[in-house]
C-alpha atoms as a PDB file:
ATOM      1  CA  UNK A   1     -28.775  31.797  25.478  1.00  0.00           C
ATOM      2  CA  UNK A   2     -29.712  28.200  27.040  1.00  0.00           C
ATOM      3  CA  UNK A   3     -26.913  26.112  25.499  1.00  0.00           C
ATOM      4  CA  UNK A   4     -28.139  22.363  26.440  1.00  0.00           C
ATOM      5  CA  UNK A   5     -25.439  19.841  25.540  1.00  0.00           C
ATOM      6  CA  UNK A   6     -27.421  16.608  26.027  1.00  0.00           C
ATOM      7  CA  UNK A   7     -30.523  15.679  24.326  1.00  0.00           C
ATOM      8  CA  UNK A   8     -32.261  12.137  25.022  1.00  0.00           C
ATOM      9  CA  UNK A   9     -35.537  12.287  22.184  1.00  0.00           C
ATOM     10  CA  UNK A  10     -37.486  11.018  19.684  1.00  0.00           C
ATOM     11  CA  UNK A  11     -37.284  12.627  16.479  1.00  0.00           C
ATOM     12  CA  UNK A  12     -40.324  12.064  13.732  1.00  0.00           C
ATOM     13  CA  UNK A  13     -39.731  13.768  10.338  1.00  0.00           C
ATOM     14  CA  UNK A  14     -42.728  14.483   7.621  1.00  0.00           C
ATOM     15  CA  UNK A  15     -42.637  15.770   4.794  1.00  0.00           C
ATOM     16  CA  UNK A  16     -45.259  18.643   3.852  1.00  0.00           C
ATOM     17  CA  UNK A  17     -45.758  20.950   1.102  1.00  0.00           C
ATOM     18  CA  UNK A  18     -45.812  24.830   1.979  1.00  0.00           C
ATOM     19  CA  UNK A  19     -49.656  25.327   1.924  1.00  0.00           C
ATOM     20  CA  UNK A  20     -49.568  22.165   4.621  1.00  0.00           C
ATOM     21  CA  UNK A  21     -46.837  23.719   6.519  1.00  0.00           C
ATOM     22  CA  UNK A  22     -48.695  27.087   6.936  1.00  0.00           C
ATOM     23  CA  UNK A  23     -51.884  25.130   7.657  1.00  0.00           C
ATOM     24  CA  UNK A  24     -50.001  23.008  10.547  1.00  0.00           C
ATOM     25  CA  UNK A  25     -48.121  26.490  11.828  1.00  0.00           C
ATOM     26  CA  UNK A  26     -51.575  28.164  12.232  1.00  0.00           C
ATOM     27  CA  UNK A  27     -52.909  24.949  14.051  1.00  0.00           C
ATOM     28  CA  UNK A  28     -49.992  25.584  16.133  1.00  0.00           C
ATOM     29  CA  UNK A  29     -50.321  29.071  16.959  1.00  0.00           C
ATOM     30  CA  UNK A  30     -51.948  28.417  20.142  1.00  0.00           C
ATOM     31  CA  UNK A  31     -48.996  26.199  21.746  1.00  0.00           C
ATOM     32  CA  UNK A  32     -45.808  27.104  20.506  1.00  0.00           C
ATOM     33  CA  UNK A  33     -43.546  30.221  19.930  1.00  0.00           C
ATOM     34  CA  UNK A  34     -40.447  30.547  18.076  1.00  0.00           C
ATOM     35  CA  UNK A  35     -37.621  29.161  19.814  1.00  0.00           C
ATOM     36  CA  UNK A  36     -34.074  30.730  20.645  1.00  0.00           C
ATOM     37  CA  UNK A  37     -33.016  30.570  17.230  1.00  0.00           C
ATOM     38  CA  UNK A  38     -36.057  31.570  15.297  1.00  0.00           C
ATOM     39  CA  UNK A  39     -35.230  31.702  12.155  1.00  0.00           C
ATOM     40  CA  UNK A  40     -31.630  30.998  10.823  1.00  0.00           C
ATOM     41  CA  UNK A  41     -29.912  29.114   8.081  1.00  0.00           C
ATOM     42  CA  UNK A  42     -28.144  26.237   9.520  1.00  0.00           C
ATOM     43  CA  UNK A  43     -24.627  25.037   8.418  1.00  0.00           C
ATOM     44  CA  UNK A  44     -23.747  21.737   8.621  1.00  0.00           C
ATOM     45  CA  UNK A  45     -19.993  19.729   7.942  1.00  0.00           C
ATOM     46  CA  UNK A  46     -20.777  15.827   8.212  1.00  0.00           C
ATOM     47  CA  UNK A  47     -17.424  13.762   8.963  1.00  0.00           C
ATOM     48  CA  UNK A  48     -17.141  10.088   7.471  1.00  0.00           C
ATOM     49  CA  UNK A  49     -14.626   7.801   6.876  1.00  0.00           C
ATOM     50  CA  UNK A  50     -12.291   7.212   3.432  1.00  0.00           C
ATOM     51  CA  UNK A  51     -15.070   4.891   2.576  1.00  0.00           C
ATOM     52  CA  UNK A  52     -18.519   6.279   4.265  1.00  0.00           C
ATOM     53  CA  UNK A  53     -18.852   3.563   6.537  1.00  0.00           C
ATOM     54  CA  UNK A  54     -21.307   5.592   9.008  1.00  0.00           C
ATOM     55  CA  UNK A  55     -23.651   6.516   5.834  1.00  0.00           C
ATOM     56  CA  UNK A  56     -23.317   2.955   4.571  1.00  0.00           C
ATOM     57  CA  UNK A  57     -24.379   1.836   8.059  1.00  0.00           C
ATOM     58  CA  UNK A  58     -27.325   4.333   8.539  1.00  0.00           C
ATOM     59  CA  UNK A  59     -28.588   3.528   5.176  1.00  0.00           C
ATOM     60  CA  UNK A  60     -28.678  -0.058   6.283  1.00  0.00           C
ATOM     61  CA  UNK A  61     -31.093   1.446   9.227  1.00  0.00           C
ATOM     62  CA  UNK A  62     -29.370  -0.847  12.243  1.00  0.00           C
ATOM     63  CA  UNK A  63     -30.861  -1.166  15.339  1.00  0.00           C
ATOM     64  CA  UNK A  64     -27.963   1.615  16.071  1.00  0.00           C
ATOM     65  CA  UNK A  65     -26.054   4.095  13.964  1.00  0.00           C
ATOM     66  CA  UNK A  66     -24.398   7.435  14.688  1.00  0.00           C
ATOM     67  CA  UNK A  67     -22.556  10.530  12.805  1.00  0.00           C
ATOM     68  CA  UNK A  68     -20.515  13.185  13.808  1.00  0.00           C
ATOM     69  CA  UNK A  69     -20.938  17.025  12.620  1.00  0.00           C
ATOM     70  CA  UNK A  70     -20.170  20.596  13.295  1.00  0.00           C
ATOM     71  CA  UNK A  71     -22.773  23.326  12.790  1.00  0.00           C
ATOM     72  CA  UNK A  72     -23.429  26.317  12.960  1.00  0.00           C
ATOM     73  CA  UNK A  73     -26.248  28.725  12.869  1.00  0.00           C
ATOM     74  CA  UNK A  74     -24.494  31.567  11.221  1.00  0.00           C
ATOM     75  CA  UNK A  75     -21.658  32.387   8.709  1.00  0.00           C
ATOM     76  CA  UNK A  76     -18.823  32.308  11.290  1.00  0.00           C
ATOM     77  CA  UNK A  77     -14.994  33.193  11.220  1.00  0.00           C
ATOM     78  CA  UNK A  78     -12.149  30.678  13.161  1.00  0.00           C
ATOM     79  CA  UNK A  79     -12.705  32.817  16.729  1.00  0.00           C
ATOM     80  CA  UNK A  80     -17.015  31.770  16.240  1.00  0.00           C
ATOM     81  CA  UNK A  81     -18.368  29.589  18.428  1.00  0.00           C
ATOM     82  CA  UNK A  82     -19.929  26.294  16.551  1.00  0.00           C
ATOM     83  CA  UNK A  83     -21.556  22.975  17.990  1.00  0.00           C
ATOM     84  CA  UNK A  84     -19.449  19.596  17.661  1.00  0.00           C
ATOM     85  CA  UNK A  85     -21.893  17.317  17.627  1.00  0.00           C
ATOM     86  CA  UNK A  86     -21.881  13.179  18.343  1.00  0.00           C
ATOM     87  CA  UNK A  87     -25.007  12.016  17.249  1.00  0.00           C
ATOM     88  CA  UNK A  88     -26.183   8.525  18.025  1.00  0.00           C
ATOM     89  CA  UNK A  89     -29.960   6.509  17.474  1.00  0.00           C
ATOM     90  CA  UNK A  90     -30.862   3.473  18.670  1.00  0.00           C
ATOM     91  CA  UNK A  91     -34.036   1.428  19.286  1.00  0.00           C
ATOM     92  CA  UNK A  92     -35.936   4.857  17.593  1.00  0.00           C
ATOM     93  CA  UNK A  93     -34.395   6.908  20.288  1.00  0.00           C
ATOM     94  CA  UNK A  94     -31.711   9.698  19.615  1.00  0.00           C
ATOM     95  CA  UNK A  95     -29.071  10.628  21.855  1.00  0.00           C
ATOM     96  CA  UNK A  96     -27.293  13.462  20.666  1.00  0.00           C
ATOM     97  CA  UNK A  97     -24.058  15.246  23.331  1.00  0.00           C
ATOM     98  CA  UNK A  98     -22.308  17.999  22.053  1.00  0.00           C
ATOM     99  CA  UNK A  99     -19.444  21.559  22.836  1.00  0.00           C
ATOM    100  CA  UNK A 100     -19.336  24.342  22.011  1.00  0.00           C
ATOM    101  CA  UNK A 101     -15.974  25.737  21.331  1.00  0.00           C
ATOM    102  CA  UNK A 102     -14.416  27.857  18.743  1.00  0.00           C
ATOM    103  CA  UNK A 103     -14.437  27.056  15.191  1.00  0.00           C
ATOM    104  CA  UNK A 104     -11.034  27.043  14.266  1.00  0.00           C
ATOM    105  CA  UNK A 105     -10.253  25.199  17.105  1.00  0.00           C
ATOM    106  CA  UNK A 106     -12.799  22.557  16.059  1.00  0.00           C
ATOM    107  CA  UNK A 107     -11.600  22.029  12.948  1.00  0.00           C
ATOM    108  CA  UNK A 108      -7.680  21.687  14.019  1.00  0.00           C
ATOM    109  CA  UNK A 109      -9.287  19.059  16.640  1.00  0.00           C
ATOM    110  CA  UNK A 110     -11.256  16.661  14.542  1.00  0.00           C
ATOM    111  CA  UNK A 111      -8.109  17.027  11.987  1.00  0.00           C
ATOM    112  CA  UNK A 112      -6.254  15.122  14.513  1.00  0.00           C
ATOM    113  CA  UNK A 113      -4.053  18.474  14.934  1.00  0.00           C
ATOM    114  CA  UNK A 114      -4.576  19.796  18.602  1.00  0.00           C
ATOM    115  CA  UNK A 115      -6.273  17.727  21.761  1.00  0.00           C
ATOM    116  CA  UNK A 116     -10.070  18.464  22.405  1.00  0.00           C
ATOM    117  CA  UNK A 117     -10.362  22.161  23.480  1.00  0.00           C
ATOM    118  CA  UNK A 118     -12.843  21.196  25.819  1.00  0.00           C
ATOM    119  CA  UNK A 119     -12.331  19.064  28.890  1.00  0.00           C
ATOM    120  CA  UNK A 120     -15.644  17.032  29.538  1.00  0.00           C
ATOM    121  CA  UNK A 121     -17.134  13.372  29.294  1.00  0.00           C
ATOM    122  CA  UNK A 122     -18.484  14.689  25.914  1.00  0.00           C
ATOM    123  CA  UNK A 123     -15.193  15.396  24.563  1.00  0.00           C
ATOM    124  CA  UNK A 124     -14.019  12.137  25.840  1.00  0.00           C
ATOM    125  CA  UNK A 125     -16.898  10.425  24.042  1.00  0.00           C
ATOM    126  CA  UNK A 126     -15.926  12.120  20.671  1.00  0.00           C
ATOM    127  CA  UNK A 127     -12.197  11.385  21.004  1.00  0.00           C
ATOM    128  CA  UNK A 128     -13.290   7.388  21.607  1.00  0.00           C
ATOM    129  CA  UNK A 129     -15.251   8.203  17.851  1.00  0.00           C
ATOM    130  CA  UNK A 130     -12.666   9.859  16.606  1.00  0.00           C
ATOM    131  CA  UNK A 131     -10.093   6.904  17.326  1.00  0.00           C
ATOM    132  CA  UNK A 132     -12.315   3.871  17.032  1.00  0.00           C
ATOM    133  CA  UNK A 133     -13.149   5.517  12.780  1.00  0.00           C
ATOM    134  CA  UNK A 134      -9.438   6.226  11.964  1.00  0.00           C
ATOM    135  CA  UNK A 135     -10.439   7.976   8.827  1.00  0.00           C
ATOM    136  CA  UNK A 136     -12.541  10.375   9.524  1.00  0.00           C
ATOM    137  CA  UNK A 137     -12.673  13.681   7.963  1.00  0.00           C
ATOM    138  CA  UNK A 138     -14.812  16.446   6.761  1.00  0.00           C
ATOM    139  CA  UNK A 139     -16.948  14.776   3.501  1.00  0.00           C
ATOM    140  CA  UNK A 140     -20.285  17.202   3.094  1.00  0.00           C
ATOM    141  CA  UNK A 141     -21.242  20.528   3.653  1.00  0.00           C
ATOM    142  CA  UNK A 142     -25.120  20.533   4.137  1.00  0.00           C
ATOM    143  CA  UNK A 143     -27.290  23.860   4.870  1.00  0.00           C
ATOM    144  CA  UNK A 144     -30.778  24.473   5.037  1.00  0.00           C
ATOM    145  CA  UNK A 145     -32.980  27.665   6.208  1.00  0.00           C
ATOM    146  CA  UNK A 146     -35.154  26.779   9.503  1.00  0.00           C
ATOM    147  CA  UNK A 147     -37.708  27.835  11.232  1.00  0.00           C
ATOM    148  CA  UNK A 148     -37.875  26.463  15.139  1.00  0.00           C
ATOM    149  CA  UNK A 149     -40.724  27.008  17.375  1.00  0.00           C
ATOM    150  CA  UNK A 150     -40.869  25.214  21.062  1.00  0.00           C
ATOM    151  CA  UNK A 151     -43.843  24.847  22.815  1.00  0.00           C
ATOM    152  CA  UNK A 152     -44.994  27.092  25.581  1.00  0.00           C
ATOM    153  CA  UNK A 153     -46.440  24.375  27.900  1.00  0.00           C
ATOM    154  CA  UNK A 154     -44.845  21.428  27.036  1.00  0.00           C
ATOM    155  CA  UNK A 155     -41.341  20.987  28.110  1.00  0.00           C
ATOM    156  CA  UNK A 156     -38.800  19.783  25.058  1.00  0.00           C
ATOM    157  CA  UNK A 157     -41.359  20.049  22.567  1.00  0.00           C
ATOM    158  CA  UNK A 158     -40.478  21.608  19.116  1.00  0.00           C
ATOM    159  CA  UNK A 159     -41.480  21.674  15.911  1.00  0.00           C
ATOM    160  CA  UNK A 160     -38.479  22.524  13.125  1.00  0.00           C
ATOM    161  CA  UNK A 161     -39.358  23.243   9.407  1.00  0.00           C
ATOM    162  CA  UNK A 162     -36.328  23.433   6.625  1.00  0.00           C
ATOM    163  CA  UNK A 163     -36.469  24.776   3.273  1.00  0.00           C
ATOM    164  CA  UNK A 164     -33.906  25.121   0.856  1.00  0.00           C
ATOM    165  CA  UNK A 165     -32.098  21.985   1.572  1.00  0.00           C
ATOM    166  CA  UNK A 166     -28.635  22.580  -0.305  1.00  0.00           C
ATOM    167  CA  UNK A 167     -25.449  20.025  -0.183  1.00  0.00           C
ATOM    168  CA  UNK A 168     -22.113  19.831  -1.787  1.00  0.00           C
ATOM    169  CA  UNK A 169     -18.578  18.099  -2.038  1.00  0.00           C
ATOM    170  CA  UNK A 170     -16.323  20.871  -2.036  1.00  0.00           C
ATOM    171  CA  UNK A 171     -15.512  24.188  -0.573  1.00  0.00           C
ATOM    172  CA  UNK A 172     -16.493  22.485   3.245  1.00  0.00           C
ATOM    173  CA  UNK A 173     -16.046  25.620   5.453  1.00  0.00           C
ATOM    174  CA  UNK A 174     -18.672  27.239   7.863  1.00  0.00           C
ATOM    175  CA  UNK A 175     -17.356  30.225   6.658  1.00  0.00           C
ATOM    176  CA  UNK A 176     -18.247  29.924   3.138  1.00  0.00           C
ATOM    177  CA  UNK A 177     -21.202  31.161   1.686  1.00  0.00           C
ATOM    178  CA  UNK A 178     -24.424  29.236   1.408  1.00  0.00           C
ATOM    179  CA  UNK A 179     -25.096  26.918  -1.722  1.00  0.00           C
ATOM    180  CA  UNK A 180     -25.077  23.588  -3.427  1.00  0.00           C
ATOM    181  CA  UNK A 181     -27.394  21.178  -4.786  1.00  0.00           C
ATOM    182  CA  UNK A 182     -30.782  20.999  -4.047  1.00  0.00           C
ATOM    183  CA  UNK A 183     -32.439  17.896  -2.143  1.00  0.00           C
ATOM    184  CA  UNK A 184     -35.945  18.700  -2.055  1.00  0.00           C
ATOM    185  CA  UNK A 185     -38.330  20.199  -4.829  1.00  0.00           C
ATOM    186  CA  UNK A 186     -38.772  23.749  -4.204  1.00  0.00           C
ATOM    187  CA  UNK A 187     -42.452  23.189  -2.860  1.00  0.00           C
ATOM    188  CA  UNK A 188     -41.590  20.526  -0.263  1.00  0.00           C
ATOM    189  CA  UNK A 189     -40.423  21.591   3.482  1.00  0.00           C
ATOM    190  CA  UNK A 190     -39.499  18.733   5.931  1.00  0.00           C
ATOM    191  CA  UNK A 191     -41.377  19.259   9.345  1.00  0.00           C
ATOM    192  CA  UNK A 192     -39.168  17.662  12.449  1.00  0.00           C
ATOM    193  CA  UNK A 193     -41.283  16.913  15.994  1.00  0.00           C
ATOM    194  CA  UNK A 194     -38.338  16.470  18.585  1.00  0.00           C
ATOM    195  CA  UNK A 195     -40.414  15.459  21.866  1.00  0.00           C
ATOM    196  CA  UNK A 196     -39.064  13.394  24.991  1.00  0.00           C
ATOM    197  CA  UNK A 197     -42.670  12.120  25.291  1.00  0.00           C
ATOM    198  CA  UNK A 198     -45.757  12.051  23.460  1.00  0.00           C
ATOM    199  CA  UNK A 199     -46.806  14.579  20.357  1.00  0.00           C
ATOM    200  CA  UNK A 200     -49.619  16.577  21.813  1.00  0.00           C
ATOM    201  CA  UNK A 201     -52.961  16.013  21.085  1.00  0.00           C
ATOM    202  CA  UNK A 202     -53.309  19.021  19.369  1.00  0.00           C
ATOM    203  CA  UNK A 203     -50.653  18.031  17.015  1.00  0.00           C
ATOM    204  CA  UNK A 204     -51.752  14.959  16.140  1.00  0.00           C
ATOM    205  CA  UNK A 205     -55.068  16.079  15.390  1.00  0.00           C
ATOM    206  CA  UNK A 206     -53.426  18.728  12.817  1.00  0.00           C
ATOM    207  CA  UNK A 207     -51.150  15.778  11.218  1.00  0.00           C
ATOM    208  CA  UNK A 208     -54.431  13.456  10.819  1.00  0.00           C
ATOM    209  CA  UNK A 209     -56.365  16.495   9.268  1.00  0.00           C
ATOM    210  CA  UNK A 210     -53.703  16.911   6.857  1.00  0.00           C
ATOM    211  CA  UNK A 211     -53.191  13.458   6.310  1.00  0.00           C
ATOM    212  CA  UNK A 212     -49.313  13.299   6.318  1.00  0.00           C
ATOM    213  CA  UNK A 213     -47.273  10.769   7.633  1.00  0.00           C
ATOM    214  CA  UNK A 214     -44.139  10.500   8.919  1.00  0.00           C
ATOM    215  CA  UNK A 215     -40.797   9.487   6.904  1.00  0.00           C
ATOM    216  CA  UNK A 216     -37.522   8.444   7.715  1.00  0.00           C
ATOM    217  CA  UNK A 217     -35.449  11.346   5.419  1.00  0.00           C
ATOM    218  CA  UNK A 218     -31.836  11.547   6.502  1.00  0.00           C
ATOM    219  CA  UNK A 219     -30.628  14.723   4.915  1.00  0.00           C
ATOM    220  CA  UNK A 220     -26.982  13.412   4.823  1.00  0.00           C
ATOM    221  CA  UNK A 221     -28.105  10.100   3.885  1.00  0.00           C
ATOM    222  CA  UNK A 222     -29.909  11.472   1.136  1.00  0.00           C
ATOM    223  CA  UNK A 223     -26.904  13.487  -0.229  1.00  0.00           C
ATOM    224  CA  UNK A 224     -24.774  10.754  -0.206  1.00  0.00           C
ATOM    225  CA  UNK A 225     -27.629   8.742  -2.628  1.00  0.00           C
ATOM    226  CA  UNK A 226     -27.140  11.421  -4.880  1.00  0.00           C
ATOM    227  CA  UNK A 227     -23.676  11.772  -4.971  1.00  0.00           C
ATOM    228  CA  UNK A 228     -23.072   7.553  -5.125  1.00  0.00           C
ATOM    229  CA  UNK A 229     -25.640   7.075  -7.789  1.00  0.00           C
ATOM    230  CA  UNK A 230     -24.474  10.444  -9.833  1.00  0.00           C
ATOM    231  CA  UNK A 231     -21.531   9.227 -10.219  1.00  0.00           C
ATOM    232  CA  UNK A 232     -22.706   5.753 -11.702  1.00  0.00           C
ATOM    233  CA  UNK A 233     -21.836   3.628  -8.498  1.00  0.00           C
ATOM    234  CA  UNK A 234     -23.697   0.967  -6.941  1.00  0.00           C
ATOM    235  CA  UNK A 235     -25.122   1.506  -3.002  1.00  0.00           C
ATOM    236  CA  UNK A 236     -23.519  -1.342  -0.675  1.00  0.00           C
ATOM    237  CA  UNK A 237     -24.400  -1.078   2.689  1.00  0.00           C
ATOM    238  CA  UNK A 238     -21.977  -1.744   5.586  1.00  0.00           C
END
């Protein structure tokens, strides 16, 4: 499996209903294939300080934000191998570096409990993170089931489309099982393009058929809406 550790892209999010989706997937048919992972159910922990400053910030939409999560696309057990991802956006453009190392030993690293496992410029880059937000720690577990296709010409073009968004407060372990509180109505799926260059003409001319355009839906931003405004507070941004 092609494990790529640096990604330099633009990422444009829409949101479709199914009957667009399956519309747009047969449009695609042509161009793209599924991708290594196919189909999976992605697990996601999102770190954030005592007081969500890197939400706050992102739902402020700066010039520049970033966020820091392990994932993983299966359930896994503490010898699994998960992503540690730094993810950072600015000027529209996403820059996301990332290991892969065990998940136990993830967790005991970003708990300030053992040294990176890795040694790399990545790692180096998420101790700086690490340091420079003091309080960071594991704040939402956030899973969705995907389906990934890349394109067969085009180099670092894919199309991703999750379902079944699901978050939650509690119980934050990749090895739990999968549930939570939905984000999305059940007939809504959010289509991601993630392209170092331009979206195909092909694609554009199935986007301007179905007349969809594209939104700025954070998935962890989102959750943290609903869990701020559930529990009667007040959004302040950073």
């Amino acid at each position: 499996m092609d494990m790529q550790m640096i990604f330099k892209r633009y990422e444009i999010k829409y949101l479709l209903t199914r009957e667009q989706k399956e519309r747009i997937l047969r449009a695609a048919e042509p161009y793209m294939e599924p991708d290594q992972y196919g189909r999976s159910t992605v697990r996601n922990i999102y770190y954030d300080t005592d007081n969500y400053r890197l939400i706050r910030t992102s739902l402020g939409k700066p010039a520049y934000k970033e966020k820091l999560r392990v994932r993983s696309y299966q359930r896994t057990a503490p010898e699994d191998k998960v992503f540690v991802e730094l993810k950072k956006k600015y000027d529209s453009v996403v820059y996301k570096r990332r290991i892969y190392v065990e998940e136990g030993q993830a967790m005991e690293y970003l708990a300030g409990r053992a040294e990176a496992p890795v040694h790399t410029q990545i790692a180096e880059e998420i101790d700086y993170f690490l340091q420079f937000y003091q309080t960071i720690k594991p704040r939402v577990f956030l899973s969705y089931d995907r389906e990934a296709y890349a394109a067969v010409e085009e180099t670092g073009f894919r199309v991703t489309f999750d379902e079944n968004i699901l978050f939650r407060e509690e119980d934050l372990s990749l090895g739990s099982d999968v549930y939570g509180e939905a984000l999305l109505p059940p007939e809504y799926v959010l289509m991601e393009i993630k392209t170092s260059e331009s979206i195909p003409m092909w694609m554009a001319r199935a986007l301007s058929k179905e007349k969809v355009n594209r939104t700025s839906y954070s998935k962890y931003g989102h959750a943290f809406q609903k869990m701020f405004t559930q529990g009667g507070g007040e959004l302040i941004y950073a």
